[in-house]
C-alpha atoms as a PDB file:
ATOM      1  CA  UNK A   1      16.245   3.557 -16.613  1.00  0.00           C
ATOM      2  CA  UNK A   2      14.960   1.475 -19.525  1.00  0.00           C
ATOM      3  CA  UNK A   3      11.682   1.716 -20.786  1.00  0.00           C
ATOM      4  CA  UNK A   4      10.673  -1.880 -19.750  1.00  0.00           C
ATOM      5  CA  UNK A   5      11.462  -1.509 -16.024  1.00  0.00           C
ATOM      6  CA  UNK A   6       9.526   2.325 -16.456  1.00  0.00           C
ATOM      7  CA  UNK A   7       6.517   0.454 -17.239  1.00  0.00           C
ATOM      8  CA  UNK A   8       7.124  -2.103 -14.403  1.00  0.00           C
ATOM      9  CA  UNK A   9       7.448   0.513 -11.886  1.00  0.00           C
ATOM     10  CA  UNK A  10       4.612   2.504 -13.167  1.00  0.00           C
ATOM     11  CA  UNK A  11       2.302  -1.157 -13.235  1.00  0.00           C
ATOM     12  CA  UNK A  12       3.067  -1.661  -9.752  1.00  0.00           C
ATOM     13  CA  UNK A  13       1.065   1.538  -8.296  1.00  0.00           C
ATOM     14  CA  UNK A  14      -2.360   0.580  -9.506  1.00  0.00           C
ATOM     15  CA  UNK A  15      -1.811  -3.271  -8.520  1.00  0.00           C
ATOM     16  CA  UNK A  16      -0.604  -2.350  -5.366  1.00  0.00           C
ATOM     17  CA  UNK A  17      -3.639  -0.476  -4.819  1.00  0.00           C
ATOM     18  CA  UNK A  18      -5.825  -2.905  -5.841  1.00  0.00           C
ATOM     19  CA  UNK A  19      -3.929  -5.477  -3.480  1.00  0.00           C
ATOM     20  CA  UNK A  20      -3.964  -3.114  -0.629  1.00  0.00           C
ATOM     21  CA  UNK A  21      -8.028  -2.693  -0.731  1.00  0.00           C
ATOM     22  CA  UNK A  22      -8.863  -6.131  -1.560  1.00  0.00           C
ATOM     23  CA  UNK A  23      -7.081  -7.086   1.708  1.00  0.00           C
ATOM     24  CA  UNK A  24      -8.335  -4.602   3.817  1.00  0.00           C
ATOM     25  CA  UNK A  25     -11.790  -4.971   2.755  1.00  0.00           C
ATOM     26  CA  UNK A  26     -13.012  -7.975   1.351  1.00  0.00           C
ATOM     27  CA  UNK A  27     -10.545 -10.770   3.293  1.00  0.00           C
ATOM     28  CA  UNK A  28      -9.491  -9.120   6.257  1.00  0.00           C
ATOM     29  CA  UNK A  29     -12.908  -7.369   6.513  1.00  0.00           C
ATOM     30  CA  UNK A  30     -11.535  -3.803   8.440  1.00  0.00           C
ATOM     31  CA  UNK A  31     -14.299  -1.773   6.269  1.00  0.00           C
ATOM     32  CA  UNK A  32     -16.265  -0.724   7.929  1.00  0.00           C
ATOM     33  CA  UNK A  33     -14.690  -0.842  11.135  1.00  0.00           C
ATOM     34  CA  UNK A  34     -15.726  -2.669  14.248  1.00  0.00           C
ATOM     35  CA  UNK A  35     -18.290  -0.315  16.510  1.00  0.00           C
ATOM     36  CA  UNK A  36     -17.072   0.939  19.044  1.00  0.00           C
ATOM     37  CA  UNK A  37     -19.906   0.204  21.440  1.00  0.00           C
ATOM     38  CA  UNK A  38     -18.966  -3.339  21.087  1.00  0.00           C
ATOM     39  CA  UNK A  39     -17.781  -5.711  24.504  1.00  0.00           C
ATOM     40  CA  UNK A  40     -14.063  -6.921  24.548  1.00  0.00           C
ATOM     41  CA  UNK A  41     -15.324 -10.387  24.490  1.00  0.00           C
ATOM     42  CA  UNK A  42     -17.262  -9.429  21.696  1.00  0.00           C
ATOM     43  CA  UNK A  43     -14.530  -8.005  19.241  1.00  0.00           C
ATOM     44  CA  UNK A  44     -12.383 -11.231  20.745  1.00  0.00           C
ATOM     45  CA  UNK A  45     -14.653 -13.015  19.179  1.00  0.00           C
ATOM     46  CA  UNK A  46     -14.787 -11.524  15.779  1.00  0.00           C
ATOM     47  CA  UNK A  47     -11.133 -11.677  15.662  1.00  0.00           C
ATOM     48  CA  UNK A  48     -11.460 -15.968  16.186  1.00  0.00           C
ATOM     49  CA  UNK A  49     -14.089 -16.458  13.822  1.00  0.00           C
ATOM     50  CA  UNK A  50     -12.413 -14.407  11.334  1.00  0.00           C
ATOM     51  CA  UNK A  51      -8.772 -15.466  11.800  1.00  0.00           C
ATOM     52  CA  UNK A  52      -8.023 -17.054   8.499  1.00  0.00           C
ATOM     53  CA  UNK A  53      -9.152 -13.808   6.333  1.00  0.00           C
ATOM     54  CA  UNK A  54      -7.596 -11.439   8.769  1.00  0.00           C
ATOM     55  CA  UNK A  55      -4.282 -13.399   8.170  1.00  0.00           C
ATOM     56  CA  UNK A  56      -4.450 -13.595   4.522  1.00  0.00           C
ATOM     57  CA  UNK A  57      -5.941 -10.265   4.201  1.00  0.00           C
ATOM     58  CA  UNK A  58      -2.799  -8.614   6.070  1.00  0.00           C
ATOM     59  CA  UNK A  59      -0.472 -10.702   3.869  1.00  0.00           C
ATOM     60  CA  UNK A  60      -1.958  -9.241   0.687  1.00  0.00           C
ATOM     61  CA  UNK A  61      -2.067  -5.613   2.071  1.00  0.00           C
ATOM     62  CA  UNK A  62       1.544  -6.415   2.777  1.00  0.00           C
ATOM     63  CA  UNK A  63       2.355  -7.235  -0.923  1.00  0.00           C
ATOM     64  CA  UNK A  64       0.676  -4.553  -2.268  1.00  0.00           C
ATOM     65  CA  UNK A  65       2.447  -1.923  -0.039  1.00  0.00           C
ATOM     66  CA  UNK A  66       5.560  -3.409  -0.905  1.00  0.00           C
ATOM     67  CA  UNK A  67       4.411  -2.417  -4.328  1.00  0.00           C
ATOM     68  CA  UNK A  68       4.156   0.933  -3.488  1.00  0.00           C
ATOM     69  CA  UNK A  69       7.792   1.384  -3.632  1.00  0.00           C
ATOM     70  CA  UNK A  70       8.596   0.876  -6.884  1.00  0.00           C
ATOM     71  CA  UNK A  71       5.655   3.163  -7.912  1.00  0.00           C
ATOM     72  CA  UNK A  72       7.162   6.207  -5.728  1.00  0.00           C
ATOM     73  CA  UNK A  73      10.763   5.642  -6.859  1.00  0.00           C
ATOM     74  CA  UNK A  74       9.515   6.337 -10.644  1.00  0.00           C
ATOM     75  CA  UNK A  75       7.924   8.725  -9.834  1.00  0.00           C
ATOM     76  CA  UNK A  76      11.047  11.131  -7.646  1.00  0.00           C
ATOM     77  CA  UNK A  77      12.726   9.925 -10.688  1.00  0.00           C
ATOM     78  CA  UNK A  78      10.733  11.542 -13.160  1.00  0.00           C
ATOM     79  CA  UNK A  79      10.656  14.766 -11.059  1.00  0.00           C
ATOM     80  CA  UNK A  80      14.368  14.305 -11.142  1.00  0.00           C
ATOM     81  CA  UNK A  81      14.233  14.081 -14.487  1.00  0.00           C
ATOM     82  CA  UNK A  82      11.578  17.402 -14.792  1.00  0.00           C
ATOM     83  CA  UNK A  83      13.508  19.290 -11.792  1.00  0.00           C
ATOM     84  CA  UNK A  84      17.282  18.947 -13.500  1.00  0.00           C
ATOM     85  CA  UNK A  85      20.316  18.960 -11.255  1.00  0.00           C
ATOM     86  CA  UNK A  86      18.922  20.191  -7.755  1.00  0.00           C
ATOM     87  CA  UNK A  87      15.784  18.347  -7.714  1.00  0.00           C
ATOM     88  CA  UNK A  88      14.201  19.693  -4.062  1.00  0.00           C
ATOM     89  CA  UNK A  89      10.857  18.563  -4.741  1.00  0.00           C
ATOM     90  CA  UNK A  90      12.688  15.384  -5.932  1.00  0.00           C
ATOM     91  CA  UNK A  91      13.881  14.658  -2.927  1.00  0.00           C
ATOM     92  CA  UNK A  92      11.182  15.697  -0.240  1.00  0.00           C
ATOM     93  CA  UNK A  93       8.595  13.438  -2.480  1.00  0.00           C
ATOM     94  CA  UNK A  94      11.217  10.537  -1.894  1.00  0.00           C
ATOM     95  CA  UNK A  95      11.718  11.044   1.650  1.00  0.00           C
ATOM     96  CA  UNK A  96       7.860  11.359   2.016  1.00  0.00           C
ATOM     97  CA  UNK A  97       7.306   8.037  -0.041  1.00  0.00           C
ATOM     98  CA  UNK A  98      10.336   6.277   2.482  1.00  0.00           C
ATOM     99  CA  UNK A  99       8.085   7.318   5.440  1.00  0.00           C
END
């Protein structure tokens, strides 16, 4: 793994982060969540009038969890890298990143 794409994969964590919130909070506006005491007409209704946010909100929390999975490869590879040839904790933080 060069250097360059180290950095790349490393960079993508934070941003993806960053993505992730932004959409959940300020576009899709999910925090804080709706009360529960609310009518079904009611949260209906917050779902119309906030349509267009809630859309592009979930596309950028897409993109930035998409991000995530450069960020977690570089990082089993580096305990790879740490753990030598059998690299258990390698592999479980992979499999955990996957899910």
């Amino acid at each position: 793994m060069t250097t360059r794409s180290q950095t790349i994969c490393t960079m993508s964590g934070p941003v993806g982060f960053v993505l992730f919130g932004i959409g959940i909070w300020p576009l899709a506006g999910f925090l804080p969540p709706i009360a529960p005491s609310l009518s079904a007409d009611a949260v209906s209704a917050i779902y119309q009038d906030h349509m267009i946010g809630i859309r592009l909100g979930a596309m950028i929390v897409m993109l930035g969890a998409a991000l995530f999975a450069p960020f977690f490869a570089q990082i089993s590879v580096l305990m790879k890298r740490i753990e030598g040839e059998h690299a258990p904790y390698a592999v479980t933080q992979a499999v955990s990143a996957a899910m």
